[in-house]
N, C-alpha and C. Protein backbone atom coordinates (compact mmCIF):
# COMPACT_ATOMS: atom_id res chain seq x y z
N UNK A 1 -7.41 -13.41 7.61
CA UNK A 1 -6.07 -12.97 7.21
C UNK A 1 -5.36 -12.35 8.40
N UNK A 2 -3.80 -12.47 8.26
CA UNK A 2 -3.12 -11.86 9.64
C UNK A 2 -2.91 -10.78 9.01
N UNK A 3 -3.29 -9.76 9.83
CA UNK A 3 -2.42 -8.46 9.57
C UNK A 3 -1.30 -7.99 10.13
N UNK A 4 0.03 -7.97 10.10
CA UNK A 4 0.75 -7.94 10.49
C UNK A 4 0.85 -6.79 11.75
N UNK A 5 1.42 -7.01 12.86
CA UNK A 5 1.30 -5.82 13.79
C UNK A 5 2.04 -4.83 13.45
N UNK A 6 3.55 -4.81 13.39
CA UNK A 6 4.21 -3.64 13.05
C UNK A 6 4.16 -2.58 11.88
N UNK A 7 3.17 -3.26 10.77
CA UNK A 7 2.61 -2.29 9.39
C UNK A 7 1.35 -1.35 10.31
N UNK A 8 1.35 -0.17 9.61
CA UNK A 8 0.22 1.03 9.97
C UNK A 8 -0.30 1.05 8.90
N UNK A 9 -1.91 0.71 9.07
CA UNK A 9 -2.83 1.08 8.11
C UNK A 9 -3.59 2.70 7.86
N UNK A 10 -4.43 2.37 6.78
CA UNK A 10 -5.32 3.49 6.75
C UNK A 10 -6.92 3.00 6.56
N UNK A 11 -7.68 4.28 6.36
CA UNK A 11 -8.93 3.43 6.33
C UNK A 11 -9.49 3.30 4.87
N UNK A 12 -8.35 3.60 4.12
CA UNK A 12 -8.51 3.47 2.22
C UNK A 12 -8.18 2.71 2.13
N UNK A 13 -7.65 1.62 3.13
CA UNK A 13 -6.82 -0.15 2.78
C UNK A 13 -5.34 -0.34 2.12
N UNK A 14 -4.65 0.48 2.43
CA UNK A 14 -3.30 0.68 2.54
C UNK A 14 -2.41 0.71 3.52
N UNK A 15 -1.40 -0.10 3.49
CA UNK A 15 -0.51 0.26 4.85
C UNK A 15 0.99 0.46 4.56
N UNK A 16 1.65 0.71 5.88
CA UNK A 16 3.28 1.15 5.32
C UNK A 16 3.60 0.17 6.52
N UNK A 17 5.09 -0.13 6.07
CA UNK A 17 5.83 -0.40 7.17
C UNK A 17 6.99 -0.08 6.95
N UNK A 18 7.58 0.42 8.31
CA UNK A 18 8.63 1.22 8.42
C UNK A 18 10.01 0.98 9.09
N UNK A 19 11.14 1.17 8.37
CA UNK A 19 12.43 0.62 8.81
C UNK A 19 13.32 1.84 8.63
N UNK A 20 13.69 2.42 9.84
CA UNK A 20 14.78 3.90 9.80
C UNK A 20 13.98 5.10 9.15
N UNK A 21 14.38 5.46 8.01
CA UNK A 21 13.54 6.38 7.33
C UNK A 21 12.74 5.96 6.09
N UNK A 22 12.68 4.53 5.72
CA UNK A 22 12.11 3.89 4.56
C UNK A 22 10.98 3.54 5.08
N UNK A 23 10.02 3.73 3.69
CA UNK A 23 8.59 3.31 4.08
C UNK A 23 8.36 2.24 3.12
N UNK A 24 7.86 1.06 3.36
CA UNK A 24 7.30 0.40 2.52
C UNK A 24 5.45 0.42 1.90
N UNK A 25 4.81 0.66 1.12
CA UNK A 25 3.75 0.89 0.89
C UNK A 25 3.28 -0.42 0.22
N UNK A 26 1.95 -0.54 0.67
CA UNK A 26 1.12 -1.91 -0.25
C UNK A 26 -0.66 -1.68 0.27
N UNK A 27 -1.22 -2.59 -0.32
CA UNK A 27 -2.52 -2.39 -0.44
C UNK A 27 -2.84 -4.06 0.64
N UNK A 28 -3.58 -3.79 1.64
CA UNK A 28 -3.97 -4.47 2.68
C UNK A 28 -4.88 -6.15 1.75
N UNK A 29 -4.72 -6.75 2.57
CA UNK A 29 -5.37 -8.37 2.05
C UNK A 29 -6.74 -7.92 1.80
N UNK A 30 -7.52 -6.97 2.67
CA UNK A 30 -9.04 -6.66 2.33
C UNK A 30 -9.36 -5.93 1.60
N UNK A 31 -7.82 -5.13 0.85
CA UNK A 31 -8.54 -4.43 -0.60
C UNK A 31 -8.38 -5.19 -1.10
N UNK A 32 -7.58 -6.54 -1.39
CA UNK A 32 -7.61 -7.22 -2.37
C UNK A 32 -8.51 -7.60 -3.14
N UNK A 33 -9.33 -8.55 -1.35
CA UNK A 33 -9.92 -9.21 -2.07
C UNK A 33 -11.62 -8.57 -2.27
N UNK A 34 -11.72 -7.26 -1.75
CA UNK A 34 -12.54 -5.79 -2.48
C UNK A 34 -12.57 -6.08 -4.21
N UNK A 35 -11.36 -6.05 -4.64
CA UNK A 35 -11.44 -5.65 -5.72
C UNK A 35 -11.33 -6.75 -6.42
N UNK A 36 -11.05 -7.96 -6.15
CA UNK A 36 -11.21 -9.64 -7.29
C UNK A 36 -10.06 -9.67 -7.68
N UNK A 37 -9.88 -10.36 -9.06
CA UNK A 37 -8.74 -10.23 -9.56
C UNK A 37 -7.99 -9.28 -9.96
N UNK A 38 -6.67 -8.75 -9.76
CA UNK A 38 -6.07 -8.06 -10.16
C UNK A 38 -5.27 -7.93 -11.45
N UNK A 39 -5.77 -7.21 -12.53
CA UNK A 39 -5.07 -6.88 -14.14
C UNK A 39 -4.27 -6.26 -14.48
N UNK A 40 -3.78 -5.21 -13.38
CA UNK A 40 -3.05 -4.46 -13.82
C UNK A 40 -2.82 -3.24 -12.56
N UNK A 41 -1.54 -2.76 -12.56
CA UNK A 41 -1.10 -2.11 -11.86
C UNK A 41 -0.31 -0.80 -12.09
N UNK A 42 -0.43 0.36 -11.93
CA UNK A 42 -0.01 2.08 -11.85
C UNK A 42 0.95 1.98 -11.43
N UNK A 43 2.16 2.72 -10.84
CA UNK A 43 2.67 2.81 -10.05
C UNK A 43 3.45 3.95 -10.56
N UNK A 44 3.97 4.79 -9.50
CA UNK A 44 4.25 6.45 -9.51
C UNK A 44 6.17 6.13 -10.27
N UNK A 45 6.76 7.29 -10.37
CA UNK A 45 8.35 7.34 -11.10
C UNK A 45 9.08 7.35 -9.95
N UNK A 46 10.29 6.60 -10.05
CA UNK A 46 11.46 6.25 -9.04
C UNK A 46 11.45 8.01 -9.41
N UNK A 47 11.94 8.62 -7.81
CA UNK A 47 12.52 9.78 -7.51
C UNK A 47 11.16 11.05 -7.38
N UNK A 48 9.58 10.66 -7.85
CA UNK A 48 8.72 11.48 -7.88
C UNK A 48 8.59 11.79 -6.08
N UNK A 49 7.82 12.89 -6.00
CA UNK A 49 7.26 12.43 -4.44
C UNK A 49 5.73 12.23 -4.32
N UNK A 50 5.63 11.71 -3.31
CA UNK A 50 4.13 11.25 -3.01
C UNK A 50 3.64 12.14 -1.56
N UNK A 51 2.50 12.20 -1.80
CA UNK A 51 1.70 12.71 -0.62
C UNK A 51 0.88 12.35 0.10
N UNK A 52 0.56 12.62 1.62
CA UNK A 52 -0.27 11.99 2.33
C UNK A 52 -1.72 11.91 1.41
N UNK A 53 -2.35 11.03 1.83
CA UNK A 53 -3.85 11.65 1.35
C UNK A 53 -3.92 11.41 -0.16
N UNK A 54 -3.26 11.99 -1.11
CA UNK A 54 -2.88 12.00 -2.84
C UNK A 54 -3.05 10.81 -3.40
N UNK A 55 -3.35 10.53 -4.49
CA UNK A 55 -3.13 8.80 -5.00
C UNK A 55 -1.68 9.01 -5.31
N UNK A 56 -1.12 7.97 -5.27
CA UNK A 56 0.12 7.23 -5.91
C UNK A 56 0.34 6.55 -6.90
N UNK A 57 -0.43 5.76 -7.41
CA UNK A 57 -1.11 5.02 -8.31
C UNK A 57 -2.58 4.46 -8.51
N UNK A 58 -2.32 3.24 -9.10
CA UNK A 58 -3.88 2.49 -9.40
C UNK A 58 -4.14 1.00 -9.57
N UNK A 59 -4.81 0.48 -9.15
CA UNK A 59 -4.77 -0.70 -9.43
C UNK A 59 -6.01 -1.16 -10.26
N UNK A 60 -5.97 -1.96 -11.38
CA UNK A 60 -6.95 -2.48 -12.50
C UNK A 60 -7.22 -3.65 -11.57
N UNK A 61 -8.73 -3.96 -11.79
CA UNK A 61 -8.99 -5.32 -11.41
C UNK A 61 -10.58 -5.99 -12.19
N UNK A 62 -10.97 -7.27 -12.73
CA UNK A 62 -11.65 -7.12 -13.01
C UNK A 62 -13.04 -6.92 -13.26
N UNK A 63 -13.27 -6.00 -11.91
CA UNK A 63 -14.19 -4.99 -11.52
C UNK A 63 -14.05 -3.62 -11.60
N UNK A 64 -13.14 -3.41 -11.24
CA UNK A 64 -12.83 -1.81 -11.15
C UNK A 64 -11.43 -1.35 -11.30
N UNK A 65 -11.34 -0.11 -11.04
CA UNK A 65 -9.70 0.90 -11.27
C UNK A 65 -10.17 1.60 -9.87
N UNK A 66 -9.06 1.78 -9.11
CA UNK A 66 -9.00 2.13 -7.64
C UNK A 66 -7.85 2.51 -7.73
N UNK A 67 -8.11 3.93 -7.13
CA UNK A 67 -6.75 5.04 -6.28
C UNK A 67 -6.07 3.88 -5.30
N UNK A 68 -4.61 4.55 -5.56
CA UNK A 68 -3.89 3.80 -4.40
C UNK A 68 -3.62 4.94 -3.62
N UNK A 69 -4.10 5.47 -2.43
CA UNK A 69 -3.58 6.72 -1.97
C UNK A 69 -2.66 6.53 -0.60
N UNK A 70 -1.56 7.60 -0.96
CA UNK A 70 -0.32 7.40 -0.24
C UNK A 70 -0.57 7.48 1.73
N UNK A 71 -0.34 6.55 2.36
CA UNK A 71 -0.69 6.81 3.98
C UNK A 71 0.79 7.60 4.40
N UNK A 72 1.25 7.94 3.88
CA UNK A 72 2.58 8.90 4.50
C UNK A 72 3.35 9.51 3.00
N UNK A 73 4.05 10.80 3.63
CA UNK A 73 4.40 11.48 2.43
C UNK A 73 6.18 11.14 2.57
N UNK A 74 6.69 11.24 0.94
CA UNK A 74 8.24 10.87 0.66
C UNK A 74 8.67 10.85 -0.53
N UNK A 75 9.67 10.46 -1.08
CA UNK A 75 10.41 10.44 -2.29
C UNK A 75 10.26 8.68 -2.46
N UNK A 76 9.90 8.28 -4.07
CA UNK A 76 9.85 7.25 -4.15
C UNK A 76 11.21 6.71 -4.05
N UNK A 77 11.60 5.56 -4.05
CA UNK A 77 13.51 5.24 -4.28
C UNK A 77 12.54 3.94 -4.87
N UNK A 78 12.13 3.48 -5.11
CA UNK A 78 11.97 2.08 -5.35
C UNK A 78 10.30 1.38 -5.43
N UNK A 79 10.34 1.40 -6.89
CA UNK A 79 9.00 0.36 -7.18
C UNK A 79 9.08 -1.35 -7.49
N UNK A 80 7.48 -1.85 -7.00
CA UNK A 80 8.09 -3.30 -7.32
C UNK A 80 7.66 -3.51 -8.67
N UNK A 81 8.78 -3.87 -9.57
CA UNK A 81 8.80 -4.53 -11.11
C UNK A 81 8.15 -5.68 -11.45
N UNK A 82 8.55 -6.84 -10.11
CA UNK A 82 7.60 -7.54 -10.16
C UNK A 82 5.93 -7.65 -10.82
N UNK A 83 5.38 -6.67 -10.43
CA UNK A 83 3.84 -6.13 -10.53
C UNK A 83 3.92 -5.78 -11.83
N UNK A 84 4.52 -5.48 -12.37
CA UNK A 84 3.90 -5.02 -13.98
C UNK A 84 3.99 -6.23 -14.93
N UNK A 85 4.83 -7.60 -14.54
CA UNK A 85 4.84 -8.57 -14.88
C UNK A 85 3.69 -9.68 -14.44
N UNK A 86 3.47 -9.17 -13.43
CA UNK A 86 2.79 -10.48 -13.06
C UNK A 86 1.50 -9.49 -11.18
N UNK A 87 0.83 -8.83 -11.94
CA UNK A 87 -0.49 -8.19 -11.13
C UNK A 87 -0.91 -8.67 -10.16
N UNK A 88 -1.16 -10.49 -10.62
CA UNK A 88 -2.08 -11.06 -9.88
C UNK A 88 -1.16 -11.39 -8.26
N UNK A 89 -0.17 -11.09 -8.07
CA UNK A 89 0.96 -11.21 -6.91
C UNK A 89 -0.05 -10.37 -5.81
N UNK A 90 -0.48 -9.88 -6.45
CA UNK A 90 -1.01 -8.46 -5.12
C UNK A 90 -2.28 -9.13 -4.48
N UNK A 91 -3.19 -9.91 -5.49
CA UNK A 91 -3.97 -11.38 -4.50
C UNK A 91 -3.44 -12.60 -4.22
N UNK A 92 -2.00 -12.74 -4.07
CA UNK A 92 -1.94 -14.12 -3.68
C UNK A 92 -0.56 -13.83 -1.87
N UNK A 93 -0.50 -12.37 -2.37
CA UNK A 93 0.52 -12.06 -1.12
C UNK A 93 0.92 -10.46 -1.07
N UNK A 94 -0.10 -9.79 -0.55
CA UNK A 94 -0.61 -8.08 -0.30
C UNK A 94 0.35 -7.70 0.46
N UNK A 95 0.59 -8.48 1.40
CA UNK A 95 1.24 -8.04 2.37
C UNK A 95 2.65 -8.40 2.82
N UNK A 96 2.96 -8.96 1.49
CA UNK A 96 4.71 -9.84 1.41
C UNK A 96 5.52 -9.33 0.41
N UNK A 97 5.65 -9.97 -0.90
CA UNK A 97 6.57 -9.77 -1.86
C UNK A 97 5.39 -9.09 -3.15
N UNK A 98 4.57 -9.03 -3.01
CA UNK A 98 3.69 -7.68 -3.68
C UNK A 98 3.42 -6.33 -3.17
N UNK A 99 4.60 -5.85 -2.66
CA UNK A 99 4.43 -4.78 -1.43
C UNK A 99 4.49 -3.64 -3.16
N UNK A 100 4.07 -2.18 -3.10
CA UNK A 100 4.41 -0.88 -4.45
C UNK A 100 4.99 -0.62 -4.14
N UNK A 101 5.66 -0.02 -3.93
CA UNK A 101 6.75 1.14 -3.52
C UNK A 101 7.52 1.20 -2.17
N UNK A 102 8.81 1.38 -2.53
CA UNK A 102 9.10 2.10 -1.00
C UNK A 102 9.75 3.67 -1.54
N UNK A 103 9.82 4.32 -0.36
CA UNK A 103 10.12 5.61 0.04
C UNK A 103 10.47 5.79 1.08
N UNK A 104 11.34 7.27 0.75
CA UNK A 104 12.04 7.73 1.93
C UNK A 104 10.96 9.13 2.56
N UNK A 105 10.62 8.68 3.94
CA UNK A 105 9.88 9.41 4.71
C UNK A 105 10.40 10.76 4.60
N UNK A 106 9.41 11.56 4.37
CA UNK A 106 9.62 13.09 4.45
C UNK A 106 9.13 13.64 5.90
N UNK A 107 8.30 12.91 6.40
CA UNK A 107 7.53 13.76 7.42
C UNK A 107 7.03 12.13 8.35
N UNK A 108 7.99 11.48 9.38
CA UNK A 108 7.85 10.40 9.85
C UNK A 108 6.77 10.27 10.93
N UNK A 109 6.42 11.58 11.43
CA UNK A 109 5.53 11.25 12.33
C UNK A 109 4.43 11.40 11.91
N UNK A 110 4.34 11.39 10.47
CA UNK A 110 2.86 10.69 9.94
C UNK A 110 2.47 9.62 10.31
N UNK A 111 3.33 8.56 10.49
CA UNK A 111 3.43 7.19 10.69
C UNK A 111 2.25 7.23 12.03
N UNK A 112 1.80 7.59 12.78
CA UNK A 112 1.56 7.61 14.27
C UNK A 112 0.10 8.31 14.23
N UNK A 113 -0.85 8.94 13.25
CA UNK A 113 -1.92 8.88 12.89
C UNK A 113 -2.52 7.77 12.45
N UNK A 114 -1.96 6.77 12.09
CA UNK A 114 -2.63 5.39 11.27
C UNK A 114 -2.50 4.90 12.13
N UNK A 115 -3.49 2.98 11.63
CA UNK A 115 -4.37 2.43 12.73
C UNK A 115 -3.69 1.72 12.88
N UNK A 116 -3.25 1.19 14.06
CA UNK A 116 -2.73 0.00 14.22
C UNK A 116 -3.42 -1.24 13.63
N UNK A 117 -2.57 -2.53 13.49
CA UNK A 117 -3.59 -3.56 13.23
C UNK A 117 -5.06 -3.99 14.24
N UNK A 118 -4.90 -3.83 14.96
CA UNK A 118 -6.45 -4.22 16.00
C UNK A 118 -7.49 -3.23 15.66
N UNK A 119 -6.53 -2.16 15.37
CA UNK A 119 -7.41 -0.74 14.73
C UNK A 119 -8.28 -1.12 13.53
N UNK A 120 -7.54 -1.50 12.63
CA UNK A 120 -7.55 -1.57 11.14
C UNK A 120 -8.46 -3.00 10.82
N UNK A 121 -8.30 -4.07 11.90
CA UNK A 121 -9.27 -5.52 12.17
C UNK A 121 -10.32 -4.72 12.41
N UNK A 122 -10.57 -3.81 13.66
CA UNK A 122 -11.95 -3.33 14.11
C UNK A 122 -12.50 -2.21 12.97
N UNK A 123 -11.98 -1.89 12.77
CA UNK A 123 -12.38 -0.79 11.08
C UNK A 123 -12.89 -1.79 10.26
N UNK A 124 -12.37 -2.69 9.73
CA UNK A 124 -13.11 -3.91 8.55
C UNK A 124 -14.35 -4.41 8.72
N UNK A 125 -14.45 -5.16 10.55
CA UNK A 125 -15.21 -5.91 10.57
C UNK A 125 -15.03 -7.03 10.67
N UNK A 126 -13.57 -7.57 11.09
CA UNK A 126 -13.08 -8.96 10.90
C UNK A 126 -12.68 -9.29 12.69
């Protein structure tokens, strides 16, 4: 799988990518396919805030229920709707148009603790 260069991961299999003060949040191709099929999806309230470190949501799969925990802290503005219709989006494209949430960065130089992609390849094992 490509991991895109300009997204920052973590080592819980989440990454953001970032445009001005918006963060986009999603769950990396190798949690995906961690967790099998995907059934169902959490996701936090337009306007809540999220925290570094904190879960955000959850994702059902049919193996397990897994924390989605936030790699940077912000105000949600925007969940994807997509996902509560249709789950299985988050294994067929993690890192595209199944992205959770975006938010507005509270604290941007969080961004700059997370791994880059070569980081986040050598963290996996790939």
């Amino acid at each position: 799988m490509n991991y895109p260069e300009t997204f920052r991961y973590t080592k819980e299999h989440e990454w953001v990518s970032v445009d001005g003060d918006t963060g986009t949040i999603g769950i990396t191709d190798h949690a995906q396919n961690e967790l099998g099929d995907i059934v169902y999806v959490d996701l936090p309230k337009v306007g809540g805030a999220i925290e570094t470190g904190k879960s955000l949501g959850s994702v059902e799969s049919v193996k397990a229920v897994s924390d989605i925990y936030a790699p940077v802290s912000g105000e949600v503005l925007e969940i994807n709707t997509l996902l509560a219709e249709a789950p299985e989006k988050l294994n067929e494209d993690p890192h595209g148009d199944a992205w959770l949430v975006k938010i507005r960065l509270s604290n941007p130089g969080e961004v700059a603790g997370l791994l880059s992609a070569e980081e986040y390849k050598s963290f996996i094992g790939s």
